[in-house]
N, C-alpha and C. Protein backbone atom coordinates (compact mmCIF):
# COMPACT_ATOMS: atom_id res chain seq x y z
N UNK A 1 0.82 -1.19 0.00
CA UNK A 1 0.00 0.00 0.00
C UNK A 1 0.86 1.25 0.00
N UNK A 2 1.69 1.67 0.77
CA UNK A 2 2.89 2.05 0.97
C UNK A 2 3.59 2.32 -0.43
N UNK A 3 3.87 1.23 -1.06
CA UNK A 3 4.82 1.38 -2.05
C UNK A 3 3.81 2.11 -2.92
N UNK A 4 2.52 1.96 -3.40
CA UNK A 4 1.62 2.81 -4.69
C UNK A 4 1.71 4.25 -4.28
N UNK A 5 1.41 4.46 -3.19
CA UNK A 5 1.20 5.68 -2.67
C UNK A 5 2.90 6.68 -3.17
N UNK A 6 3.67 5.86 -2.77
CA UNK A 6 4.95 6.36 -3.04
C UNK A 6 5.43 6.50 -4.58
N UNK A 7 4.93 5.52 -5.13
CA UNK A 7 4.99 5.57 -6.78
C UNK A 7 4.16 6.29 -7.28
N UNK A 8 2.98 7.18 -6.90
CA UNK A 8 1.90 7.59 -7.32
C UNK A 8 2.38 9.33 -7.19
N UNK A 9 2.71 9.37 -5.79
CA UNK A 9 3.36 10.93 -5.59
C UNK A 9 4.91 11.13 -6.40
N UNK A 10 5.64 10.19 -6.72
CA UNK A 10 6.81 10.36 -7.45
C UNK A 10 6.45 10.60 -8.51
N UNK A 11 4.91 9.96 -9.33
CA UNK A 11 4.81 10.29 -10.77
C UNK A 11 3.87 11.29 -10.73
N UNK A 12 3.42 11.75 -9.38
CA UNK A 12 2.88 13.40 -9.48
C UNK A 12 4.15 14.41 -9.69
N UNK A 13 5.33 14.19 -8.95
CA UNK A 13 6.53 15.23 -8.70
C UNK A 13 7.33 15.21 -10.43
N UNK A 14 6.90 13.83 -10.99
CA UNK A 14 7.91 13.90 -12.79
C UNK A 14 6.52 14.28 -13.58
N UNK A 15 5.44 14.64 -13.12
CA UNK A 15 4.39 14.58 -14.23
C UNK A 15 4.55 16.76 -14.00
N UNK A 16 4.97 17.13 -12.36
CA UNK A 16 4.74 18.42 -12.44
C UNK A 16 6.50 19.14 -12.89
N UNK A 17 7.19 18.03 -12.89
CA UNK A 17 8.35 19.00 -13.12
C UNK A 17 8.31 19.14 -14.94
N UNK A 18 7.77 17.97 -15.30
CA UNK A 18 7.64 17.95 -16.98
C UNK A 18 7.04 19.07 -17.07
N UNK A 19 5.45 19.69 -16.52
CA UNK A 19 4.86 20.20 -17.28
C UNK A 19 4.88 21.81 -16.58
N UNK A 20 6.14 21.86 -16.17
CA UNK A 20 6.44 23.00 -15.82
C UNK A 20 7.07 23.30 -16.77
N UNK A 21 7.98 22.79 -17.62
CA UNK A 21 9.01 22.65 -18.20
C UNK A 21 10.55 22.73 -18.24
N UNK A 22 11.40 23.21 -18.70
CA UNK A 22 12.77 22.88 -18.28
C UNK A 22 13.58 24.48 -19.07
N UNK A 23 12.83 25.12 -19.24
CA UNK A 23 13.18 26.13 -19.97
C UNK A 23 14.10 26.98 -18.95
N UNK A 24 15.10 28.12 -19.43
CA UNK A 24 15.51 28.56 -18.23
C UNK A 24 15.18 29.69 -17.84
N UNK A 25 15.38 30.45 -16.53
CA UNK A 25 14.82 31.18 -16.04
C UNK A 25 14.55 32.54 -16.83
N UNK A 26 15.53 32.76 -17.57
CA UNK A 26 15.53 34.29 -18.62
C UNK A 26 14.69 33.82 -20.09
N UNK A 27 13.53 34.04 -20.25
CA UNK A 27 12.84 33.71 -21.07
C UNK A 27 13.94 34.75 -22.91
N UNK A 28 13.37 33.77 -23.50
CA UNK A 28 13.92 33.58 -24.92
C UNK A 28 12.91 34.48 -25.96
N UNK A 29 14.05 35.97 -26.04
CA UNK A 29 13.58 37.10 -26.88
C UNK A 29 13.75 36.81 -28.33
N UNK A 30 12.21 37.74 -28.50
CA UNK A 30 12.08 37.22 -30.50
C UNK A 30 13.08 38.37 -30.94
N UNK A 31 12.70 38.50 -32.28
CA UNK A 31 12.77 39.89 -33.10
C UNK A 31 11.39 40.92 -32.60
N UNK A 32 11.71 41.79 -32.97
CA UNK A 32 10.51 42.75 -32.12
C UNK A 32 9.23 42.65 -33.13
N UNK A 33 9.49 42.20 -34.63
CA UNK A 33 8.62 42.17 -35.67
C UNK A 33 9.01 41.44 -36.78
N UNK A 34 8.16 40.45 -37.63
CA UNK A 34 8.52 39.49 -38.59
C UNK A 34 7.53 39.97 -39.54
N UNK A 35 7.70 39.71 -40.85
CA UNK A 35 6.71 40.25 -41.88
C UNK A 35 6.15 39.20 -42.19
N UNK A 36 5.14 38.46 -41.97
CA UNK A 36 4.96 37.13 -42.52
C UNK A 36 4.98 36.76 -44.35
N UNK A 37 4.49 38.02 -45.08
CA UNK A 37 5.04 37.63 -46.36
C UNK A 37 6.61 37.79 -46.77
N UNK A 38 7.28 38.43 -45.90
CA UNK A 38 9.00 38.58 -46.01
C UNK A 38 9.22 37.37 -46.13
N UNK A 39 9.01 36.54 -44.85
CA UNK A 39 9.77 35.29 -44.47
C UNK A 39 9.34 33.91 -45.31
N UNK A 40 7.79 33.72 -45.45
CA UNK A 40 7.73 32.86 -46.36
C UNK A 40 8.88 32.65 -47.88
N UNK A 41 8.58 31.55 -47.85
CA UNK A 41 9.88 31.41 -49.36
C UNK A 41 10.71 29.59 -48.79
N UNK A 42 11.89 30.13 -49.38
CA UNK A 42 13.05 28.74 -49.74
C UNK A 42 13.96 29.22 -48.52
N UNK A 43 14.70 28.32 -47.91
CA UNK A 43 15.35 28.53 -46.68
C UNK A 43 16.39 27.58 -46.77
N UNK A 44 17.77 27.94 -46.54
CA UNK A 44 18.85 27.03 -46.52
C UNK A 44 19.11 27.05 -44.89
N UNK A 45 19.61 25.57 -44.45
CA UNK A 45 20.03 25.67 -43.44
C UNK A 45 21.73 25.37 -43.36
N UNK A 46 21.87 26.84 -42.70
CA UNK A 46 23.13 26.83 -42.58
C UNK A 46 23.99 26.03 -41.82
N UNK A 47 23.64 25.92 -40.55
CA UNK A 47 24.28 25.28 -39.18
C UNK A 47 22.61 24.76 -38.06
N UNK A 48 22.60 24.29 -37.34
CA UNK A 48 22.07 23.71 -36.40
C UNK A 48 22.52 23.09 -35.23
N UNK A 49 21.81 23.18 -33.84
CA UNK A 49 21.93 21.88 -32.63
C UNK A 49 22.02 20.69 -33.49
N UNK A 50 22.79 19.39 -33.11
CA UNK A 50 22.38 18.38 -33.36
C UNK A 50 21.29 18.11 -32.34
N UNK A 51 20.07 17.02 -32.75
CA UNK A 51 18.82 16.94 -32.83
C UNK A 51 18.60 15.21 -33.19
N UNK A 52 17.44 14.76 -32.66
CA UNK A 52 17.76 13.32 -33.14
C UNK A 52 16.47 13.39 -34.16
N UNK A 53 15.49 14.66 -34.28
CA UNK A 53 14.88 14.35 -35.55
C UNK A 53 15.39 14.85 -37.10
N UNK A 54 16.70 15.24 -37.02
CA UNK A 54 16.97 15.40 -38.09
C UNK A 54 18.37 14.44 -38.30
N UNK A 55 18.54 13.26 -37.31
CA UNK A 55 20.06 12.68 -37.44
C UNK A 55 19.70 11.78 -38.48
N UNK A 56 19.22 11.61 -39.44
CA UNK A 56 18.77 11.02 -40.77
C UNK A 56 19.70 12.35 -41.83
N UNK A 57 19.46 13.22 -41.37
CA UNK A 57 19.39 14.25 -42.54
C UNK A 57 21.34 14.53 -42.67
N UNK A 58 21.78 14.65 -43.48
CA UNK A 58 23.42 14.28 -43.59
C UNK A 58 23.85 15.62 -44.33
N UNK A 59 22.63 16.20 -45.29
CA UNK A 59 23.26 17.93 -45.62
C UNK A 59 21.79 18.00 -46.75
N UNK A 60 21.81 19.20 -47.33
CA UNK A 60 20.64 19.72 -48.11
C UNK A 60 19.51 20.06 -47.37
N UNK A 61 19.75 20.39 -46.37
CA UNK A 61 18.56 21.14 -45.87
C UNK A 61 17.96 22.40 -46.32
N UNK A 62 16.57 21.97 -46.03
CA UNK A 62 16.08 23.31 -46.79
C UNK A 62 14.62 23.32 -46.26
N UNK A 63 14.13 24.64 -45.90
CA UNK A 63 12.86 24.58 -45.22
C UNK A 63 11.74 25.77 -46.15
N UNK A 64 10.38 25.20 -46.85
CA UNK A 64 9.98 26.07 -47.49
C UNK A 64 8.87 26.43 -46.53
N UNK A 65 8.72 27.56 -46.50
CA UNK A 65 7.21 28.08 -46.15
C UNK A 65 6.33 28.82 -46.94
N UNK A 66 4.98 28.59 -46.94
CA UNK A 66 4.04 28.97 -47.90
C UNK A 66 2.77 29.24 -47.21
N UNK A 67 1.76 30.79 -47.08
CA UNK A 67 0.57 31.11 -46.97
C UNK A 67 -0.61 30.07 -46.96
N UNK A 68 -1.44 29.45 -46.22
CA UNK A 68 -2.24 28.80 -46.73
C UNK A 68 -3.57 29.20 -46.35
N UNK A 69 -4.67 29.55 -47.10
CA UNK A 69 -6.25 30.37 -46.64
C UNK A 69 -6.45 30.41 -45.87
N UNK A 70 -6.17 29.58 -44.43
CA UNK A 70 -6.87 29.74 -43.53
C UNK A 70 -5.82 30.90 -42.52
N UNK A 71 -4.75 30.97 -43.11
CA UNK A 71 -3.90 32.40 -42.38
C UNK A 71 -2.43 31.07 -42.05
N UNK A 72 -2.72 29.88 -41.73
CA UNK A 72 -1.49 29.41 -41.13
C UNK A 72 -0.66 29.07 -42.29
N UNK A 73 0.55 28.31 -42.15
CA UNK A 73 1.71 27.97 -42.72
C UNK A 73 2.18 26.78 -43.33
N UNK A 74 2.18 26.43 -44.22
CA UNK A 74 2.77 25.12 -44.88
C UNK A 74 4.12 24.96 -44.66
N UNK A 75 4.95 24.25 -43.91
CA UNK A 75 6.30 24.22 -43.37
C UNK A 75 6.34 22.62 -44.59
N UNK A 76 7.41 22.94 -45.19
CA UNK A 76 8.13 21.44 -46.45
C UNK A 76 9.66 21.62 -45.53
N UNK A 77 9.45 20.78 -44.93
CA UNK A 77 11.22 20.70 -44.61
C UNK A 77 11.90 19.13 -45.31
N UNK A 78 13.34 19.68 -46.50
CA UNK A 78 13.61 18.60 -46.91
C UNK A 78 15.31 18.28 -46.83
N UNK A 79 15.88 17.47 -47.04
CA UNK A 79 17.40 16.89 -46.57
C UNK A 79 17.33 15.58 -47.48
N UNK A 80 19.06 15.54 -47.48
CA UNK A 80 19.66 14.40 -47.98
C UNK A 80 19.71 13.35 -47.01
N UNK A 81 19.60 12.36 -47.22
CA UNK A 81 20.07 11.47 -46.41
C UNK A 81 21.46 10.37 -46.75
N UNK A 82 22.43 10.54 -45.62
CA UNK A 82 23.80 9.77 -45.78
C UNK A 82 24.54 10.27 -46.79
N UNK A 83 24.43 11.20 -47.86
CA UNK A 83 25.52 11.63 -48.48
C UNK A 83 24.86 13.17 -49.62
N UNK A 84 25.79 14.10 -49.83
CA UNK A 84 24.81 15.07 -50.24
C UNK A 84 23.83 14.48 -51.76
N UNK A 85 24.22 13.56 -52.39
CA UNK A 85 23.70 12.99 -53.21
C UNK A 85 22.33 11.73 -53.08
N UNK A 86 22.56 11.30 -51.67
CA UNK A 86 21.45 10.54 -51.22
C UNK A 86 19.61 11.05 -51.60
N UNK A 87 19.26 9.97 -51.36
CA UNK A 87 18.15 9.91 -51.19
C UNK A 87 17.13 10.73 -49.99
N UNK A 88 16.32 11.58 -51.12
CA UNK A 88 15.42 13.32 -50.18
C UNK A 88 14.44 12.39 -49.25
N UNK A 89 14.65 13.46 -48.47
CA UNK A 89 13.57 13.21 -47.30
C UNK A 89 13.00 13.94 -47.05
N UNK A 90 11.77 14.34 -47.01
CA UNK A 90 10.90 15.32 -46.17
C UNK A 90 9.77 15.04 -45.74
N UNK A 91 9.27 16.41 -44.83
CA UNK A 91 8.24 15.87 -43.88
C UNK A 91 7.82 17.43 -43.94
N UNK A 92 6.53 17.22 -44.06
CA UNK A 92 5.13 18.84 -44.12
C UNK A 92 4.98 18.53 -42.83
N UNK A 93 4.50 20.14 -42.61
CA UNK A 93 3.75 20.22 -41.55
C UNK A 93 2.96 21.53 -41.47
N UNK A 94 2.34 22.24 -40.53
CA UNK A 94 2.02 23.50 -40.47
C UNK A 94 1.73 23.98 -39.48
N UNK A 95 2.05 25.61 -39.64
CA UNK A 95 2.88 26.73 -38.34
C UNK A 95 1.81 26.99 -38.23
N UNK A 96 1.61 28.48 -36.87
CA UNK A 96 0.99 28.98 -36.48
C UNK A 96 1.42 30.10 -35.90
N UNK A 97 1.03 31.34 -36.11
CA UNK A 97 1.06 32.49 -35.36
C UNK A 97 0.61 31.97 -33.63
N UNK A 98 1.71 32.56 -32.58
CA UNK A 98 0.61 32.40 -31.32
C UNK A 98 1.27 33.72 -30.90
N UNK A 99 1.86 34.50 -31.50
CA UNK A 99 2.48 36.15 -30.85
C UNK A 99 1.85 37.00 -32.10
N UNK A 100 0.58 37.29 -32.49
CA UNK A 100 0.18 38.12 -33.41
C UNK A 100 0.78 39.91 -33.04
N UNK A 101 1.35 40.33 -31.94
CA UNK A 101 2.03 41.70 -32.18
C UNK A 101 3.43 41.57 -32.55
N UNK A 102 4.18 40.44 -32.66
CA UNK A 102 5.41 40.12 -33.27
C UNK A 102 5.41 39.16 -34.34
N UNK A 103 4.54 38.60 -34.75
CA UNK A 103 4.50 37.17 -35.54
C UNK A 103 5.89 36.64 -35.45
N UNK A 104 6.36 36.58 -34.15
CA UNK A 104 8.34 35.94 -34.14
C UNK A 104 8.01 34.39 -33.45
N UNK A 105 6.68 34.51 -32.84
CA UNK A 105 6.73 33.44 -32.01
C UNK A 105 5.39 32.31 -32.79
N UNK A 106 6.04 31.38 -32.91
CA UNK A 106 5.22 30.44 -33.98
C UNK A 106 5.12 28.66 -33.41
N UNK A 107 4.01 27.93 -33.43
CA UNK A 107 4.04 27.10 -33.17
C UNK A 107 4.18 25.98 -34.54
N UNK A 108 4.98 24.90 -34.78
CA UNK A 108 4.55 23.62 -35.66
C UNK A 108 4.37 22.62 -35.40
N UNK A 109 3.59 22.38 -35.97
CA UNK A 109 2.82 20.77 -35.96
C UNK A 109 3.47 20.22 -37.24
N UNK A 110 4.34 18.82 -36.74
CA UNK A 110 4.83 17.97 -37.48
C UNK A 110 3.84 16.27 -37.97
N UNK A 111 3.34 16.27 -36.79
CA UNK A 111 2.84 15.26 -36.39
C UNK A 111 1.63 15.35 -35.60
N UNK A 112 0.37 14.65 -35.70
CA UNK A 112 -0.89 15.12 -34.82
C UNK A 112 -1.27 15.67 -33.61
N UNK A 113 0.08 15.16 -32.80
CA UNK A 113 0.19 15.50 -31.55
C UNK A 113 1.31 16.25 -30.65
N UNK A 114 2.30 16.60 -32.03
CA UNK A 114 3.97 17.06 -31.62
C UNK A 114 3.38 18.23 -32.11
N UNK A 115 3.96 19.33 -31.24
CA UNK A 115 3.64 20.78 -31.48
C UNK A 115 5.00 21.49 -31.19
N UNK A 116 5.64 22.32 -32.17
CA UNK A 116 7.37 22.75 -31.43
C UNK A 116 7.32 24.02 -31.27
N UNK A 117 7.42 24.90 -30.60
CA UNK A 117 7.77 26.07 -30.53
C UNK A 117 8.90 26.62 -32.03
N UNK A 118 8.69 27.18 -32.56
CA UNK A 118 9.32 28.35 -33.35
C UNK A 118 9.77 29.99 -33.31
N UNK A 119 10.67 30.27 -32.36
CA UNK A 119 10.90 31.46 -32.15
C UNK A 119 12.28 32.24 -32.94
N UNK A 120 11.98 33.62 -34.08
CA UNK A 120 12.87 33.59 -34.66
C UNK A 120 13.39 35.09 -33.36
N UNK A 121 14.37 34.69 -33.58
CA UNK A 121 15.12 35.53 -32.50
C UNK A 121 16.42 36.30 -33.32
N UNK A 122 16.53 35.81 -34.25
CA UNK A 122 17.48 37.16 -34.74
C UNK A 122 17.24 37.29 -36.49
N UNK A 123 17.07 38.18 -37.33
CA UNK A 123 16.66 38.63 -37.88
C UNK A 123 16.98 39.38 -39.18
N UNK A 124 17.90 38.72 -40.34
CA UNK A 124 18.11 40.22 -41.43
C UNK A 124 17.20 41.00 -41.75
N UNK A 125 17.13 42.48 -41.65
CA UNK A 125 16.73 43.33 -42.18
C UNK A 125 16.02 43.19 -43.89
N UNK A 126 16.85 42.28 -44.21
CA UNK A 126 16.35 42.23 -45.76
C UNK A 126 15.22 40.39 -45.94
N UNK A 127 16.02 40.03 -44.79
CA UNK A 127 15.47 38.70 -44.68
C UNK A 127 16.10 38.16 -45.12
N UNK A 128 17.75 37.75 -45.54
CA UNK A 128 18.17 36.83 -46.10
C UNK A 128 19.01 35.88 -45.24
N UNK A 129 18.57 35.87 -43.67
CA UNK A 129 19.06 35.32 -43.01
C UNK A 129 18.16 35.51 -41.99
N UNK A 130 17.68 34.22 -41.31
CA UNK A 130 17.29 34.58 -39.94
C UNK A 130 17.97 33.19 -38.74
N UNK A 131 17.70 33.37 -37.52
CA UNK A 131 18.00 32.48 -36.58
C UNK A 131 16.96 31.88 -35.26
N UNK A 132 16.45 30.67 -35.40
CA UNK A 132 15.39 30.15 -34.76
C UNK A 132 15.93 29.29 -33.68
N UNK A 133 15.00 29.63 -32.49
CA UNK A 133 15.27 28.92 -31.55
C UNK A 133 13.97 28.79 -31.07
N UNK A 134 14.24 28.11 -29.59
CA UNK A 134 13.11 27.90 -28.69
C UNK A 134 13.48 27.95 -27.54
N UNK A 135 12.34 28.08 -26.44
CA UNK A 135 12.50 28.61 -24.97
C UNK A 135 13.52 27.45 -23.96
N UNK A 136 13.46 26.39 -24.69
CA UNK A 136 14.16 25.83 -23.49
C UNK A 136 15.95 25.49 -24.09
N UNK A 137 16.13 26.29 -25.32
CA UNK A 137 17.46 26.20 -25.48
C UNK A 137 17.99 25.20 -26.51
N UNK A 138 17.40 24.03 -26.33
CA UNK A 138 17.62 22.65 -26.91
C UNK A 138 18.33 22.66 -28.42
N UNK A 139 17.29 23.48 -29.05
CA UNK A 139 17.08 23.69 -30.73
C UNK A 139 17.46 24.91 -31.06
N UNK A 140 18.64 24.47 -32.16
CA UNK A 140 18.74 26.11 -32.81
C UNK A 140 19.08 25.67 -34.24
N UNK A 141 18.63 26.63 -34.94
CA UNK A 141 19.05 26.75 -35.81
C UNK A 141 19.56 27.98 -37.02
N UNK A 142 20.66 28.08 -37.82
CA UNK A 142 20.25 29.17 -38.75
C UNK A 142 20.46 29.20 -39.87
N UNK A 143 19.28 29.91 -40.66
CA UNK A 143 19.12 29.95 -42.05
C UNK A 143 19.58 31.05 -43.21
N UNK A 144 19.55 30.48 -44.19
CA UNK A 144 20.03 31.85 -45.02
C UNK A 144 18.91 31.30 -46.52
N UNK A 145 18.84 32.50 -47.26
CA UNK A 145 18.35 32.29 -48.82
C UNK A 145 18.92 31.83 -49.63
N UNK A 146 20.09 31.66 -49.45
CA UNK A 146 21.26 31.23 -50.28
C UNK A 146 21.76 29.82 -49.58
N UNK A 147 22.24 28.73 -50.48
CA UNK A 147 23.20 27.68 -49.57
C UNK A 147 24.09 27.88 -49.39
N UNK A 148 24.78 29.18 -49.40
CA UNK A 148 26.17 29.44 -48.25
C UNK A 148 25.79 30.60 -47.82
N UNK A 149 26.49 31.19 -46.77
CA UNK A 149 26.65 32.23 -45.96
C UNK A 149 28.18 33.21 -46.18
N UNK A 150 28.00 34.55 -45.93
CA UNK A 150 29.30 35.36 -45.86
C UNK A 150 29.87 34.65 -44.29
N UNK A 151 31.28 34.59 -44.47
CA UNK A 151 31.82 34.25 -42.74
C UNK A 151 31.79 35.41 -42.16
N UNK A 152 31.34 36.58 -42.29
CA UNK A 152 31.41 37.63 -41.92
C UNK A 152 30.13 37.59 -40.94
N UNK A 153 29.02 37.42 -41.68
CA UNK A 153 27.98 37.32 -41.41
C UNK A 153 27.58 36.34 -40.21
N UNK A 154 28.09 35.07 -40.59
CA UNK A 154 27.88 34.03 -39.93
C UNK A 154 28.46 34.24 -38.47
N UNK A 155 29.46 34.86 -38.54
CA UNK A 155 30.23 34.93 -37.17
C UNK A 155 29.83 35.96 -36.52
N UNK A 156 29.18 37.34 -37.45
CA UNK A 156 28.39 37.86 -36.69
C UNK A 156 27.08 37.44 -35.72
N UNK A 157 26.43 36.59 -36.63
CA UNK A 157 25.45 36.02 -35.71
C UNK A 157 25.89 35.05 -35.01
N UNK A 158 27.55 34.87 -35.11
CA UNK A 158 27.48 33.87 -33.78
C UNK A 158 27.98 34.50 -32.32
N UNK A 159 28.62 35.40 -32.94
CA UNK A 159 28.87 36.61 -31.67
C UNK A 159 27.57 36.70 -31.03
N UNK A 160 26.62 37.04 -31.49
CA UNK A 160 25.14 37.52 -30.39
C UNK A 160 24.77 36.43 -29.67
N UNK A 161 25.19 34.85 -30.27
CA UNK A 161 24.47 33.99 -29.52
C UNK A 161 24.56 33.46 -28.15
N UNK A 162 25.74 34.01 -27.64
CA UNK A 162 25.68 33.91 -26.03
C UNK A 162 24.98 34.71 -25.44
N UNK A 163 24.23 36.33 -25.70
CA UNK A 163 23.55 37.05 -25.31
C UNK A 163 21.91 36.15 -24.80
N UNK A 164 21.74 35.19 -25.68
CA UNK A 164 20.35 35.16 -25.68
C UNK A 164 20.77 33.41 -24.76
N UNK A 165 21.66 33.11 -24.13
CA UNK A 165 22.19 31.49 -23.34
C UNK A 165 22.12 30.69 -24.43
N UNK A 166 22.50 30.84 -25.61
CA UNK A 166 23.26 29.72 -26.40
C UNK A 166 24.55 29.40 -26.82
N UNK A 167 24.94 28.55 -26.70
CA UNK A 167 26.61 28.26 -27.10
C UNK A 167 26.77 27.98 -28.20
N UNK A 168 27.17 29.03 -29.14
CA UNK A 168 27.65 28.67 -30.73
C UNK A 168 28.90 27.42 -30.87
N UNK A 169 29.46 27.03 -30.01
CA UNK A 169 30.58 25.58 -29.82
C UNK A 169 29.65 24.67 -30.21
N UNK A 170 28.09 24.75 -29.96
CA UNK A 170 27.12 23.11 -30.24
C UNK A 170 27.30 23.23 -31.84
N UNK A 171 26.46 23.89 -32.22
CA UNK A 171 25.90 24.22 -33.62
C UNK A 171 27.46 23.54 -34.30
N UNK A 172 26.57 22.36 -35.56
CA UNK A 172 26.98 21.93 -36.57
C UNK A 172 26.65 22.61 -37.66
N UNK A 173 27.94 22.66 -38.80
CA UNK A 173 27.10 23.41 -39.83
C UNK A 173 26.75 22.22 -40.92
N UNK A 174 25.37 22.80 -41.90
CA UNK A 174 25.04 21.80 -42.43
C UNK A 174 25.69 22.05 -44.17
N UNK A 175 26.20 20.79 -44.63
CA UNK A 175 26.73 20.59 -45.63
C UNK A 175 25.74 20.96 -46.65
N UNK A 176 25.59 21.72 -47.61
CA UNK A 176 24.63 21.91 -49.07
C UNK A 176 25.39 21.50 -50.38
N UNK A 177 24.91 20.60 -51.29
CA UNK A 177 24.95 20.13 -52.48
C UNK A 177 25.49 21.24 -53.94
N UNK A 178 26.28 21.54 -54.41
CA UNK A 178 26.96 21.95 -55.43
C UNK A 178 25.69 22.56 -55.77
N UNK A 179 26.09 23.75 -56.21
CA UNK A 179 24.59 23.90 -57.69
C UNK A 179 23.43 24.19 -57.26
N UNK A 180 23.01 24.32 -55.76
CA UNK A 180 21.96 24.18 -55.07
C UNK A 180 21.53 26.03 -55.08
């Protein structure tokens, strides 16, 4: 009797620390404003966290977004798998505005019941680069319009990334295909 009671309050104490979450105490700043027709388009990914839903993906990343009637987002995210010449992989899904005075903060649905946070937190002016994260740190990533980046650039945005508690030492960069 003893022992349920004890197993019952332990999986109250992991059911409330989960759904507190694990994020850290200095909450995770957007851009102050996103244009939602700016950002839609073709997206190279430059560098990323490693991640175990993309440890399939080996280089060619690329994330499209597209308007769809009802106001939300068609997310096509696609990759090589095992060599930049391998065999494409992708997986749809679709975003959501949940910060309508910034549109920076975005939710996706990959899967019926997986919902990820999308927060773009740093920002080109022209849009040909932005950098996405989320509140608890885990996931980063950054993109450009192009499949390469200036090192100028790149290292600029890696300079800011300790400002916001991320360590640019994680981030892998991702390999893109000739010609791309």
């Amino acid at each position: 009797m003893h022992t349920n009671r004890y197993i019952f309050i332990g999986a109250l104490v992991c059911a409330s620390w989960v759904s507190s979450g694990c994020a850290p105490v200095n909450p995770l700043e957007t851009v102050p404003y996103v244009e939602v027709q700016q950002y839609l388009g073709l997206w190279y990914e430059i560098a990323r966290y490693p991640n175990t839903f993309q440890r399939q993906c080996f280089g060619g990343v690329t994330a499209e977004y597209s308007l769809r009637d009802d106001g939300r987002i068609t997310v096509l995210n696609k990759c090589r798998e095992d060599s930049l010449d391998g065999p494409e992989s992708n997986i749809a899904g679709v975003a959501r505005v949940v910060n309508p005075d910034t549109n920076a903060e975005l939710k996706v649905r990959f899967f019926l019941f997986f919902e990820g946070d999308y927060f773009i937190i740093d920002l080109d002016d022209d849009y040909q680069w932005a950098v996405v994260g989320e509140p608890s740190r885990r996931f980063l990533w950054i993109l450009s319009r192009t499949p390469t980046m200036d090192q100028a650039v790149y290292q600029e945005i890696l300079s800011r990334l300790p400002a916001k508690n991320y360590d640019p030492a994680v981030l892998v960069l991702t390999p893109q295909p000739p010609g791309m």
